[in-house]
Protein backbone atom coordinates (compact mmCIF):
# COMPACT_ATOMS: atom_id res chain seq x y z
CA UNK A 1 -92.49 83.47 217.95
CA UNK A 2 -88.81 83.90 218.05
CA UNK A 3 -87.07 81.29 219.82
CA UNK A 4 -83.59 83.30 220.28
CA UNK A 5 -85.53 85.20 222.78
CA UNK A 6 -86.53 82.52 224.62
CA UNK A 7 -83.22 81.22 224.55
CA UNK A 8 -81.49 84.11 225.79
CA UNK A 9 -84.72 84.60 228.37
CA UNK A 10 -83.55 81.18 229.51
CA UNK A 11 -79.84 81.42 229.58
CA UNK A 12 -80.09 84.99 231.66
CA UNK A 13 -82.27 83.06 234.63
CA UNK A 14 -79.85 79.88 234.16
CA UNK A 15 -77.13 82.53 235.07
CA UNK A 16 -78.75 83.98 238.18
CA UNK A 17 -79.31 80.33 239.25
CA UNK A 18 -76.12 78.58 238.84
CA UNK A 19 -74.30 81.37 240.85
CA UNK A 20 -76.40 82.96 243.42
CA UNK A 21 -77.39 82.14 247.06
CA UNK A 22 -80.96 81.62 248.29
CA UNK A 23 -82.36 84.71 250.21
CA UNK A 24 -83.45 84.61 253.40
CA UNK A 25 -86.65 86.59 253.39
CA UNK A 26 -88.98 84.31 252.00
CA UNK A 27 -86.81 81.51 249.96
CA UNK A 28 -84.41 79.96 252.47
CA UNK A 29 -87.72 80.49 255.06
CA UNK A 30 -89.25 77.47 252.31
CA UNK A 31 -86.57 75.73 252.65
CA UNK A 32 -86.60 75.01 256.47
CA UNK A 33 -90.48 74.64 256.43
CA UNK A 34 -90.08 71.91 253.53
CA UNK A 35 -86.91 70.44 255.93
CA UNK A 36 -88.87 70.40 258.75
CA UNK A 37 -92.30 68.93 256.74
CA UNK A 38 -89.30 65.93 255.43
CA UNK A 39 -88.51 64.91 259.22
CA UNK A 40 -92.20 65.41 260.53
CA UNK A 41 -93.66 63.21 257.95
CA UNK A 42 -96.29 66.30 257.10
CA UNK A 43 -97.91 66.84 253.71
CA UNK A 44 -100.40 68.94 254.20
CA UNK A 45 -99.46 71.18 257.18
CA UNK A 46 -96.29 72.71 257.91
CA UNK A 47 -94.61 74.46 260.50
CA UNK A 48 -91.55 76.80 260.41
CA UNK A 49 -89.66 75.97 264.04
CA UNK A 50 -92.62 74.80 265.70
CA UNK A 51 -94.66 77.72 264.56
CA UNK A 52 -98.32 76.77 262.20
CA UNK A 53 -97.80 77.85 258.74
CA UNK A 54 -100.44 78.55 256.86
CA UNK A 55 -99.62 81.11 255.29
CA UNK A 56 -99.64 79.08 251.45
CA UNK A 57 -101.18 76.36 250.00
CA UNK A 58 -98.90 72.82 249.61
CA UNK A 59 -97.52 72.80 245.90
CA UNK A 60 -95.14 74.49 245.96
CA UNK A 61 -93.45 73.45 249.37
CA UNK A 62 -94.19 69.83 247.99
CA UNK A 63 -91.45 70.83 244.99
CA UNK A 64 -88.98 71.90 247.64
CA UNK A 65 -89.55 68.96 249.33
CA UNK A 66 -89.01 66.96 245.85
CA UNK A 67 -85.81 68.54 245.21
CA UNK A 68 -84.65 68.01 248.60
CA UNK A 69 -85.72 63.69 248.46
CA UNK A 70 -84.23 63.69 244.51
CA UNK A 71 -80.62 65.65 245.31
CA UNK A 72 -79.89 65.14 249.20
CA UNK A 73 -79.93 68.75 249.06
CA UNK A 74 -81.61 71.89 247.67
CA UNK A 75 -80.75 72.73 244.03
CA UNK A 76 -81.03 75.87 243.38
CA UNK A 77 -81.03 75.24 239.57
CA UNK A 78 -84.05 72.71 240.05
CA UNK A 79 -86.17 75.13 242.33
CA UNK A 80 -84.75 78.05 239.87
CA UNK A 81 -86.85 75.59 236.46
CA UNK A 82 -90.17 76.13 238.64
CA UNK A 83 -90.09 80.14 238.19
CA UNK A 84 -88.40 79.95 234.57
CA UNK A 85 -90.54 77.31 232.90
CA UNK A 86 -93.97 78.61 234.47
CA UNK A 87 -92.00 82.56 232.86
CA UNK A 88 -91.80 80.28 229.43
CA UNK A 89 -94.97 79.18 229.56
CA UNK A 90 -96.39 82.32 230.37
CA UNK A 91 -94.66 84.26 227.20
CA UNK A 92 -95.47 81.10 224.98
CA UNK A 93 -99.42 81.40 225.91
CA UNK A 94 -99.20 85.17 225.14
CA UNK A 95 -97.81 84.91 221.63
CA UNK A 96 -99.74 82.35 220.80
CA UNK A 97 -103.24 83.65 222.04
CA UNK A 98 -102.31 87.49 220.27
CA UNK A 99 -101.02 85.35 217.20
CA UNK A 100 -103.36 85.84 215.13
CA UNK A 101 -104.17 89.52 215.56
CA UNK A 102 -100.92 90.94 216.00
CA UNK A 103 -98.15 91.54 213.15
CA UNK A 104 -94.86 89.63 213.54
CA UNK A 105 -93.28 92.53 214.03
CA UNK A 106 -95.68 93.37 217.12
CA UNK A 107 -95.52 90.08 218.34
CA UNK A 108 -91.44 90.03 219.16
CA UNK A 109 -92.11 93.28 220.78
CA UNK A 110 -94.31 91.68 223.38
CA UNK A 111 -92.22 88.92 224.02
CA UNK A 112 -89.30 91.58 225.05
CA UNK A 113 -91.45 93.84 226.62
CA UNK A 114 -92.62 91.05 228.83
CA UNK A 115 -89.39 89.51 229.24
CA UNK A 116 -88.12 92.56 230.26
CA UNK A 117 -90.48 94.27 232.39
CA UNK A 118 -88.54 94.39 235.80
CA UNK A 119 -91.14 92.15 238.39
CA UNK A 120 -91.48 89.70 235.26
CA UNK A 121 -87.98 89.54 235.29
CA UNK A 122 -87.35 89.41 239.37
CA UNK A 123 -90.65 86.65 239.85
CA UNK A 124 -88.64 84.29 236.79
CA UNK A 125 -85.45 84.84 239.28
CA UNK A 126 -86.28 83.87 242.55
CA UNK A 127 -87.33 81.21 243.97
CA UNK A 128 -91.19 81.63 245.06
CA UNK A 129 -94.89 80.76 244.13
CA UNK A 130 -96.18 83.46 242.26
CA UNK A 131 -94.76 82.69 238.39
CA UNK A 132 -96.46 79.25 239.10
CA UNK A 133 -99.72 80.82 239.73
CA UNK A 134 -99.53 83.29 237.46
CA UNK A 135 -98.76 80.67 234.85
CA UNK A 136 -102.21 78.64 236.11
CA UNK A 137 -103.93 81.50 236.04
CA UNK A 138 -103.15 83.04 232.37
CA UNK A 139 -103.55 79.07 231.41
CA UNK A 140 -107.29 79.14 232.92
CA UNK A 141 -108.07 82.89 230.71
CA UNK A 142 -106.79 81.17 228.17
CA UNK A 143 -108.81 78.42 228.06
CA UNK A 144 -111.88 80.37 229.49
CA UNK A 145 -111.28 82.49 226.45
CA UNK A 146 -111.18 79.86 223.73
CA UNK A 147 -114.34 78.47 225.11
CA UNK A 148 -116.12 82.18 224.99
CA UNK A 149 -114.91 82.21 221.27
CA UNK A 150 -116.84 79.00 220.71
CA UNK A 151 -113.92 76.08 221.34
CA UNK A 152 -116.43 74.17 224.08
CA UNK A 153 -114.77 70.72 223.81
CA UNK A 154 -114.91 68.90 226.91
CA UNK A 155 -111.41 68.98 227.19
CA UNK A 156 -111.67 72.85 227.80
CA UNK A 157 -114.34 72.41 230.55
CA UNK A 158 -112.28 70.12 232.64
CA UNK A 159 -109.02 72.05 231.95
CA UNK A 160 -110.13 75.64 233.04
CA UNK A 161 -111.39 74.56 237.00
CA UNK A 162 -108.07 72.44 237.07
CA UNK A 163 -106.35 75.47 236.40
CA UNK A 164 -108.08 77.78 238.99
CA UNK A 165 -107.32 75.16 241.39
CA UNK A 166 -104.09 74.79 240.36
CA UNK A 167 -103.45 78.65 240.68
CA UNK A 168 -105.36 78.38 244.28
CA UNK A 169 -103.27 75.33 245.22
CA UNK A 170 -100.34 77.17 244.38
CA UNK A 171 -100.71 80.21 246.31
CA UNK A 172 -104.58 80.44 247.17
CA UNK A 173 -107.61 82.95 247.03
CA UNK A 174 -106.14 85.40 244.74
CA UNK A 175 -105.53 82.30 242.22
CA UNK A 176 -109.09 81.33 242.38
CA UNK A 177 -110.46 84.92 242.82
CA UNK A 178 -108.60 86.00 239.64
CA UNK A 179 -110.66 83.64 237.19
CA UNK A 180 -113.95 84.22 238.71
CA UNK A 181 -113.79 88.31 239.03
CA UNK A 182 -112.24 88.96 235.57
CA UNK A 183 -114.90 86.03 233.63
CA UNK A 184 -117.85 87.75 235.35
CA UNK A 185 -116.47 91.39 234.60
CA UNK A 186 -116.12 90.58 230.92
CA UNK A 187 -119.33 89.33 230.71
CA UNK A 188 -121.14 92.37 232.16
CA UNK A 189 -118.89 94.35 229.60
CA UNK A 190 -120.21 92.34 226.79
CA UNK A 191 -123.88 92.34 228.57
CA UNK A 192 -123.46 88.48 228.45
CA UNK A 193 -123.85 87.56 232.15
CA UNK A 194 -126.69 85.14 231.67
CA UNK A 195 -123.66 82.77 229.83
CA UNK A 196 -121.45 82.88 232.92
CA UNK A 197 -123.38 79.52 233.71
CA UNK A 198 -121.65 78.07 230.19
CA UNK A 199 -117.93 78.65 231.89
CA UNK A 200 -119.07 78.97 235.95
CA UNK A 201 -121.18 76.07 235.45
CA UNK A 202 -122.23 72.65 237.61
CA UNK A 203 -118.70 71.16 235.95
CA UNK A 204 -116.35 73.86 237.45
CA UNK A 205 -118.06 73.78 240.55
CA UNK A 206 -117.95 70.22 241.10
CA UNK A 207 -114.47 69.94 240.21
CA UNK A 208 -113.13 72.77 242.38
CA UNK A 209 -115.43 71.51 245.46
CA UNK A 210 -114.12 67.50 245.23
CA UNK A 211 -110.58 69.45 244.71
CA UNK A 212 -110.56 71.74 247.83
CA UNK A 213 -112.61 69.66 249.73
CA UNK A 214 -110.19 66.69 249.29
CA UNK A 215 -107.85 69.16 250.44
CA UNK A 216 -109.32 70.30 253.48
CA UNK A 217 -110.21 66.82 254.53
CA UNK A 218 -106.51 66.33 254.31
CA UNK A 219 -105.58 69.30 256.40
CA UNK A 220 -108.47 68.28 258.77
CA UNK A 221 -106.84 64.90 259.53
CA UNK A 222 -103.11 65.92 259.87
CA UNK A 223 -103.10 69.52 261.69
CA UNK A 224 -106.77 69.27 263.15
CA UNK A 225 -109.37 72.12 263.55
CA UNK A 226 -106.65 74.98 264.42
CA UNK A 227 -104.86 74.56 261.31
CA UNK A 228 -107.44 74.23 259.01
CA UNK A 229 -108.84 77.60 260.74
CA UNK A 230 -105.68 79.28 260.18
CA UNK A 231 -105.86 78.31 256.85
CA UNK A 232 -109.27 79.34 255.37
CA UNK A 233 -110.12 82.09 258.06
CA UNK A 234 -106.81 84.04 259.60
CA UNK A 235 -104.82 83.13 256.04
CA UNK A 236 -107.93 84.46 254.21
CA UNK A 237 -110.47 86.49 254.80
CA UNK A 238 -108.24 88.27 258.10
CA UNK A 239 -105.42 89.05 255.71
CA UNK A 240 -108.27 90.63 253.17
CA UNK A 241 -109.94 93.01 255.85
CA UNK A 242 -107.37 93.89 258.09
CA UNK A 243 -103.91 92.33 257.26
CA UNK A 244 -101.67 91.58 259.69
CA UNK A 245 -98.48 91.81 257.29
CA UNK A 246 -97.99 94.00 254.78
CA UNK A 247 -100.92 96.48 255.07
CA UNK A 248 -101.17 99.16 252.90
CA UNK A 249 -102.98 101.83 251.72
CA UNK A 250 -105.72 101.20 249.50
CA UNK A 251 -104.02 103.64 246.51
CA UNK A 252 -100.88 101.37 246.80
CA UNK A 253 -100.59 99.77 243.47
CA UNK A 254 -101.43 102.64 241.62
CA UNK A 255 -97.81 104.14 243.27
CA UNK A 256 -96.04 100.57 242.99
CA UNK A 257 -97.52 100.07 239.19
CA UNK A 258 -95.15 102.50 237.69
CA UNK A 259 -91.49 100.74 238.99
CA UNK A 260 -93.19 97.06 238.37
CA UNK A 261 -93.36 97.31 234.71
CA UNK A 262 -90.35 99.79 234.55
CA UNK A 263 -88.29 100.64 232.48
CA UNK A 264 -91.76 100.49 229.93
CA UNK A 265 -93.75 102.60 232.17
CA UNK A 266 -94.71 105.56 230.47
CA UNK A 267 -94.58 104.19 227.26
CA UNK A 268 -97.24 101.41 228.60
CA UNK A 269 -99.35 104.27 230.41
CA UNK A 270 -99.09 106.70 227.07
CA UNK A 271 -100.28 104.25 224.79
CA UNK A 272 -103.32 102.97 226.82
CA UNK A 273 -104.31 106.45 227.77
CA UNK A 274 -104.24 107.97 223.95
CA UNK A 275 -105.90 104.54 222.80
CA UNK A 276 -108.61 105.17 225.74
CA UNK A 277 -109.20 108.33 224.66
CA UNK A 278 -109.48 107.71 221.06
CA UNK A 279 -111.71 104.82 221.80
CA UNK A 280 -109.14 102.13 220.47
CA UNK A 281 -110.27 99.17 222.38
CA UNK A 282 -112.75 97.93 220.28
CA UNK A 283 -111.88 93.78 219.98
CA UNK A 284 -113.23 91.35 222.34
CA UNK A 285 -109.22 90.43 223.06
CA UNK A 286 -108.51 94.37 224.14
CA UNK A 287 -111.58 94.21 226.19
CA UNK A 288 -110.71 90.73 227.84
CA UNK A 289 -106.98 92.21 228.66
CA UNK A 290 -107.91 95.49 229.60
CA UNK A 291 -110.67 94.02 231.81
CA UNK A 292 -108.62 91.72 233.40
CA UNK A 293 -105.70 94.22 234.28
CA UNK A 294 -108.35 96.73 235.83
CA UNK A 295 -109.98 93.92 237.95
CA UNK A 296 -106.57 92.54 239.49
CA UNK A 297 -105.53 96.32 240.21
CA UNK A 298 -109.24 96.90 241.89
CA UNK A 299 -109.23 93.97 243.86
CA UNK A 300 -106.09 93.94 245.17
CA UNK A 301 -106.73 97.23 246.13
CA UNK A 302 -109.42 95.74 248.42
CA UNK A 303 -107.52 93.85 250.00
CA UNK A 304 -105.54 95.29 252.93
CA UNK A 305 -102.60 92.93 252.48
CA UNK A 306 -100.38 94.51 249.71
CA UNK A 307 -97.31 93.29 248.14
CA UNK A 308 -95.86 94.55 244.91
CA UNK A 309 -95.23 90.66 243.84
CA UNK A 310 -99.20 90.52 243.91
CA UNK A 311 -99.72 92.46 240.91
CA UNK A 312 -97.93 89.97 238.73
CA UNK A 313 -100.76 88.35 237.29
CA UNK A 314 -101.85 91.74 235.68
CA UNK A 315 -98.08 92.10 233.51
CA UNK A 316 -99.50 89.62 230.83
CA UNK A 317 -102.66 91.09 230.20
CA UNK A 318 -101.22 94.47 230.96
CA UNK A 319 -98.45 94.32 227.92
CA UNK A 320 -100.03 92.45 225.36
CA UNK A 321 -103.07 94.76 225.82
CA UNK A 322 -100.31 97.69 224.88
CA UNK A 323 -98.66 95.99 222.04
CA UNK A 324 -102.70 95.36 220.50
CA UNK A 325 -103.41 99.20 220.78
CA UNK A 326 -99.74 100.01 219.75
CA UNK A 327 -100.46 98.24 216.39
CA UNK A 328 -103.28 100.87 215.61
CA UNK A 329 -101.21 103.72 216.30
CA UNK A 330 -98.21 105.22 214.78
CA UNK A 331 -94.91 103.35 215.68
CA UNK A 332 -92.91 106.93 214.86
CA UNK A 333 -95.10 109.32 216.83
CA UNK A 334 -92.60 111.66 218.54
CA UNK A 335 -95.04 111.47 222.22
CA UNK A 336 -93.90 107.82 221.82
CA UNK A 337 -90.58 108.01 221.28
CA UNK A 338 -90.16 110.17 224.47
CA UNK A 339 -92.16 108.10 226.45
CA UNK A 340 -89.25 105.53 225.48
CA UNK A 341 -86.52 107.74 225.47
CA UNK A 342 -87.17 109.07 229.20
CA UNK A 343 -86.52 105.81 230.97
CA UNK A 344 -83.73 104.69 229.06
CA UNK A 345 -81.68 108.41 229.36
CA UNK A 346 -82.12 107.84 232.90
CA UNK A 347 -81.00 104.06 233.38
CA UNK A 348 -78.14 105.34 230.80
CA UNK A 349 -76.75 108.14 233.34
CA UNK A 350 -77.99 105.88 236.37
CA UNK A 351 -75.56 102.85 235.89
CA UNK A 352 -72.38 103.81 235.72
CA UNK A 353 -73.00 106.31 238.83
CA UNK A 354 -74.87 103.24 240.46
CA UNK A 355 -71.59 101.32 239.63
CA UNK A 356 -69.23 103.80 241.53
CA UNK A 357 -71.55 103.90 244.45
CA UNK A 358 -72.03 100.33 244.89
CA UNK A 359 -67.76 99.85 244.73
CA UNK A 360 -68.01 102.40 248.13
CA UNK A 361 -71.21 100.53 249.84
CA UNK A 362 -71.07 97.80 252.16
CA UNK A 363 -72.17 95.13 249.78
CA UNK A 364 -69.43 92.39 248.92
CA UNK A 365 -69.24 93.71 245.03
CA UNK A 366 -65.67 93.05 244.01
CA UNK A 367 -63.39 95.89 241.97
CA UNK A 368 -62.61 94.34 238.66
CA UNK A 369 -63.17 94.32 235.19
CA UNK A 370 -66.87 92.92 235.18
CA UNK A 371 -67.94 95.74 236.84
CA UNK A 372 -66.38 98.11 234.45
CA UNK A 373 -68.05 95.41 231.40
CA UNK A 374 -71.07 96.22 232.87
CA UNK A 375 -71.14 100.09 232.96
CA UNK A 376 -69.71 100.63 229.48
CA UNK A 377 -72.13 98.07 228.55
CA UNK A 378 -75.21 99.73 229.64
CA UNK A 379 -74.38 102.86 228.50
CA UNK A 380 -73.43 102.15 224.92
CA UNK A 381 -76.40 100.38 225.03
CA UNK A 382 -78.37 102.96 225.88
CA UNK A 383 -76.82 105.86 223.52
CA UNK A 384 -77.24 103.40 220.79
CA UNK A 385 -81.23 103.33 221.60
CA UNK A 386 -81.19 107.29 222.14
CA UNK A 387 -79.69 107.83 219.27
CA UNK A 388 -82.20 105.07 217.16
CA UNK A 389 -85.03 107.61 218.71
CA UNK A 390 -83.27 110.98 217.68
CA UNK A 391 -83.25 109.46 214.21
CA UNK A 392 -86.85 108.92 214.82
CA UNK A 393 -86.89 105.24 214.03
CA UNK A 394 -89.70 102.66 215.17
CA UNK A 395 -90.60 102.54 218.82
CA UNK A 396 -90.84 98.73 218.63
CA UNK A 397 -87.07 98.45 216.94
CA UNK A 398 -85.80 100.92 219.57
CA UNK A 399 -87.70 99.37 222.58
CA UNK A 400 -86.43 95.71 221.17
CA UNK A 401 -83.14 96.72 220.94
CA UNK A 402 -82.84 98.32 224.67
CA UNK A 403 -84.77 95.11 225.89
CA UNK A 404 -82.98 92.54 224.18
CA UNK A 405 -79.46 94.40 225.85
CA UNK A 406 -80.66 94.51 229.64
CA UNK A 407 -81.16 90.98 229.00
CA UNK A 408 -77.87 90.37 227.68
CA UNK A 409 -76.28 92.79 230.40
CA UNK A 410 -77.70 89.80 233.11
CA UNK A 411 -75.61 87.34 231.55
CA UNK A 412 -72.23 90.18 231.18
CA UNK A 413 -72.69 91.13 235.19
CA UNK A 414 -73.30 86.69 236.55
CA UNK A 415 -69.75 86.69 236.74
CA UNK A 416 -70.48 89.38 239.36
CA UNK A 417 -72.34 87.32 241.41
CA UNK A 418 -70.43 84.66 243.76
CA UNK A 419 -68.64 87.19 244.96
CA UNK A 420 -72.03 88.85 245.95
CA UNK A 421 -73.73 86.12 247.99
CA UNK A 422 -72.00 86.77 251.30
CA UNK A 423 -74.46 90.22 250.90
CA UNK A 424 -77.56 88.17 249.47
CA UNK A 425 -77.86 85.11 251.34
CA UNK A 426 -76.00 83.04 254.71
CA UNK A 427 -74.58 80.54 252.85
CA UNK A 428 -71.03 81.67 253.40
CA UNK A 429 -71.34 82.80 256.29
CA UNK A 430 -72.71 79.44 257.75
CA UNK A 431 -69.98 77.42 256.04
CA UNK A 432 -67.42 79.40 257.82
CA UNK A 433 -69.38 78.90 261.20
CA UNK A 434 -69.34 75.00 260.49
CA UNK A 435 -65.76 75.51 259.53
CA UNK A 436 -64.95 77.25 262.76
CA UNK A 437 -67.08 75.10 265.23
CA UNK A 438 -65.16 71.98 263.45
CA UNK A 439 -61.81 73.91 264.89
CA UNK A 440 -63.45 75.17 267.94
CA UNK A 441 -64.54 71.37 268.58
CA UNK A 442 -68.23 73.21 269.49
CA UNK A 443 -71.72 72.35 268.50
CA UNK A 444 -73.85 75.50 269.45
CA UNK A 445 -75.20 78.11 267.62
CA UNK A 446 -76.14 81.70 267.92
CA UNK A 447 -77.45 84.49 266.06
CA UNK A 448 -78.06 87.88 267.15
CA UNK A 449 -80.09 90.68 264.91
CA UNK A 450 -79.85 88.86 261.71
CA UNK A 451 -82.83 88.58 259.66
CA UNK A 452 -84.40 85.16 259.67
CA UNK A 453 -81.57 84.00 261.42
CA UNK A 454 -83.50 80.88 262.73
CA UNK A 455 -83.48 79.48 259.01
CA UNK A 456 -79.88 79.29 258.70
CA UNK A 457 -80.78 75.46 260.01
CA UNK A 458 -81.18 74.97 256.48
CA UNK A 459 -76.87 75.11 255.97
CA UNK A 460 -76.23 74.56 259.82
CA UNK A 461 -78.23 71.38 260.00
CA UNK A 462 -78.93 71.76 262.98
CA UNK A 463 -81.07 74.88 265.14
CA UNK A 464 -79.14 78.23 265.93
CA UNK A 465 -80.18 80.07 268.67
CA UNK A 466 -81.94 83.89 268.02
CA UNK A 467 -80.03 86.43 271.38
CA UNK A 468 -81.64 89.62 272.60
CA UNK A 469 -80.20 91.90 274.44
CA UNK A 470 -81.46 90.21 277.34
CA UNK A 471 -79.92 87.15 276.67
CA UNK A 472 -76.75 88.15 275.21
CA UNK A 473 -74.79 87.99 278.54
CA UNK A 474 -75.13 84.67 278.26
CA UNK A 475 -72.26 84.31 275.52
CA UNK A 476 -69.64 85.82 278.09
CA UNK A 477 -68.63 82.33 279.35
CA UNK A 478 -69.88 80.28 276.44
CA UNK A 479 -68.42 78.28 273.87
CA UNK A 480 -70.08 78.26 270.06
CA UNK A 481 -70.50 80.07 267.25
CA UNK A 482 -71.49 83.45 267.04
CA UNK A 483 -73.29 85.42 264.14
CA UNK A 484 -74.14 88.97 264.21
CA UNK A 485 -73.48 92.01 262.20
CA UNK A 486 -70.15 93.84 261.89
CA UNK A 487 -72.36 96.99 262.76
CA UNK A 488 -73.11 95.38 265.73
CA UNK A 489 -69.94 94.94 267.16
CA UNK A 490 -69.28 98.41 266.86
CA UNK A 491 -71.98 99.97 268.09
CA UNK A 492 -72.67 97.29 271.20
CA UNK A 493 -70.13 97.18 274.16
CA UNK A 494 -71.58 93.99 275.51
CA UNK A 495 -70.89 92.51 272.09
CA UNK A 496 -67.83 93.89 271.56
CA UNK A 497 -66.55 92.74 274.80
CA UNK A 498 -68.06 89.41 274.04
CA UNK A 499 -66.36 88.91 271.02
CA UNK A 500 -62.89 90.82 272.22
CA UNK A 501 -59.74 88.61 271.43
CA UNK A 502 -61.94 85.57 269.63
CA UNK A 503 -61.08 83.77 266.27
CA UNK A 504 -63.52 85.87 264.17
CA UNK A 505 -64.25 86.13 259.85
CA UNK A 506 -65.93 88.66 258.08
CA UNK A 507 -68.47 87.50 255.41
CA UNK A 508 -70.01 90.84 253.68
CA UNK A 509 -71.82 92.83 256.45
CA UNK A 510 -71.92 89.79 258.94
CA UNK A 511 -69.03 88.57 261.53
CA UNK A 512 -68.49 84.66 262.48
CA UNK A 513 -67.05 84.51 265.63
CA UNK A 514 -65.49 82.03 267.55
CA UNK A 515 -66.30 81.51 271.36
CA UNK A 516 -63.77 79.78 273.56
């Protein structure tokens, strides 16, 4: 295992953390639900603005919460340790389950192909769920694994059902589902189903049903029948048949697979189809990986809710599985190099025009010398690893190389980032609203067409008020703060004559206004 990988793994999430604003999609959405939790005295149910949410199990809204009763506030460098250390963990269990098959030179490969692969990458960087259950649920294979090859201490029978409910605590059925479906699959592969009683046994089953029933009970006695409906019925089994979010077709992730483990796409879907083919999977490990991968894609297929964040328990099993059958085939072969080269001529070319295109967009990227870093960066990082490949060195040095630098190049473009946050999250923007309403000597808020607006409670501390079109007359004699977009006020004539003449800021693609 090499630990400088881990340390710069660590220091390139540290950098995203310390600088960047919370999004308002899905994490500053936690946020308010764990606020609101704090002042209703709820553990087990929570509500965003009134509104049942159901929608996840309690862990990980019981960190928020945590952070929020340790720091006054909510550190984004604590909540940012609950998607890096589950990532360490993750990489840690890897290397040391493939230990003692692969070669050392095979094994730093995986650790920067995993590292790197780009919704491995995002899931350690934002502040969500799923690295946390992923982590539970690699920790329960593991163990489930260790007990198949003969390890049945007790210890291992009490650990694997705590992880599976850990994983379903954390973000439920698919944690739970994940264990059970991949266990039983392997065991009809090795015509060994009549063991599944050894793993699936009166133990797991006991400890999963005190578990979730404790839970339940709980959910029972603080939200009532509803709730606990929502939960295990609409949250469930609704969202698997016909998905009220996110529905997709049922082809989806095999579209989405190729940009989640990018940039090592094709060399990932070369290697397993040529070691397919040639009938390379031949250890019970290979099977176990490549088993678990298909079952994850196949059932999340199923399932009519689709996400590309969902497939993130499949990246473990999926790489490792690739580094395994790489070892038995030539490291040189020219099909491989290209499958390498492709991606990495293409994010060569891509950046710097991507860098000159985002300098003209709307987003709040400032001119300056990081950018520039950044682009020359990237690209001699990527002529270097060409030019390793034209020379026909080892796809793992070559691979290593580029993934070790896109690593690095996270830590050359953080200074990048504050300057940024007015386009990723409302922080800004809702510190000059309080700064405005302390001049304006106002207390009201409003928001009109801004995404998730109502969660901007979290900075406002206090409710801001979502405007239609209907309602947004009512702002021509009022006094308060105003949020909306700068697109808005251009294209609206009500808004524009609402806002007309008043103290206003621009923050990115949003305008604070005034109202007197």
């Amino acid at each position: 295992m090499k630990i400088k990988y881990f340390i710069l793994f660590t220091l390139a999430m540290i950098s995203l953390f310390l600088l960047r604003d919370f999004t308002p999609d899905n994490e500053l959405r936690y946020l308010s639900i764990a606020d609101e939790a704090l002042r209703n005295g709820t553990l087990f149910t929570f509500y965003n603005h009134g509104l049942a949410y159901a929608d996840k199990p309690p862990l990980y809204l019981w960190i928020v919460m945590a952070g929020k009763l340790i720091f006054g506030t909510h550190s984004m460098l604590f909540l940012g340790l609950f998607s890096l250390l589950p990532a360490l963990v993750i990489l840690y269990v890897m290397d040391k389950w493939t230990a003692g098959v692969l070669e050392r030179a095979n094994r730093s490969f995986g650790l920067l192909l995993l590292m790197s692969s780009a919704y491995f990458l995002a899931s350690a960087a934002v502040m969500r769920m799923d690295m946390l259950m992923c982590m539970f649920i690699v920790l329960a294979l593991f163990v489930f694994y260790r007990m198949y090859c003969g390890e049945t201490h007790w210890r291992n029978k009490i650990l694997f059902p705590l992880y599976v409910f850990l994983a379903l605590f954390t973000k439920g059925p698919i944690g739970f589902l994940v264990p059970l479906l991949s266990v039983i699959a392997f065991l009809v592969l090795q015509r060994e189903l009549k063991t599944l009683g050894r793993y699936w046994g009166w133990i797991t089953w006991s400890i999963l049903i005190v578990l979730c029933g404790s839970w339940f009970v709980a959910v029972y006695a603080e939200g009532g029948a509803a709730y606990l409906h929502n939960l295990l019925f609409n949250q469930t089994i609704n969202r698997a048949v016909d998905a009220f979010h996110h529905k997709r077709p049922v082809y989806y992730y095999f579209i989405s697979m190729w940009y989640v483990v990018a940039p090592w796409s094709l060399l990932i879907a070369g290697i397993l189809i040529a070691s397919v083919k040639r009938k390379l999977v031949t250890t019970d490990m290979e099977r176990f990986f490549l088993t678990v991968a298909v079952v994850i894609m196949v059932m999340l297929s199923l399932i009519s809710s689709k996400v590309d964040i969902y497939l993130l328990p499949a990246l473990p099993f999926l790489v490792y599985l690739t580094v395994l059958l790489l070892q038995k085939l030539p490291t040189q072969c020219g099909l491989l190099r290209g499958l390498l080269a492709t991606p990495v001529l293409l994010i060569t070319l891509a950046v710097p025009v991507g860098c000159i295109l985002l300098q003209q967009s709307h987003w709040a990227i400032p001119s300056g010398v990081w950018v520039y870093v950044a682009g020359v960066f990237v690209t001699v990082l990527g002529t270097v690893t060409l030019w390793l490949l034209f020379q026909k060195a080892d796809v793992r040095k070559a691979g290593s190389l580029f993934a070790v630098g896109m690593l690095v190049t996270l830590l050359v473009v953080s200074p990048l980032i504050p300057a940024m946050n007015s386009s990723i999250g409302y922080g800004a923007m809702c510190e000059t609203g309080k700064q405005l309403a302390q001049q304006n000597q106002s207390q009201a808020f409003w928001f009109y067409n801004i995404r998730r607006g109502e969660n901007m409670d979290v900075y406002l501390h206090q409710e801001a008020v979502e405007l239609t079109d209907d309602t947004l007359k009512q702002l021509v004699s009022a006094r308060g703060i105003l949020f909306c977009r700068a697109d808005d006020v251009t294209k609206n004539r009500l808004l524009q004559h609402i806002v007309s003449g008043k103290p206003q800021v621009t923050k990115g693609e949003y305008v604070v206004v005034a109202l007197r």
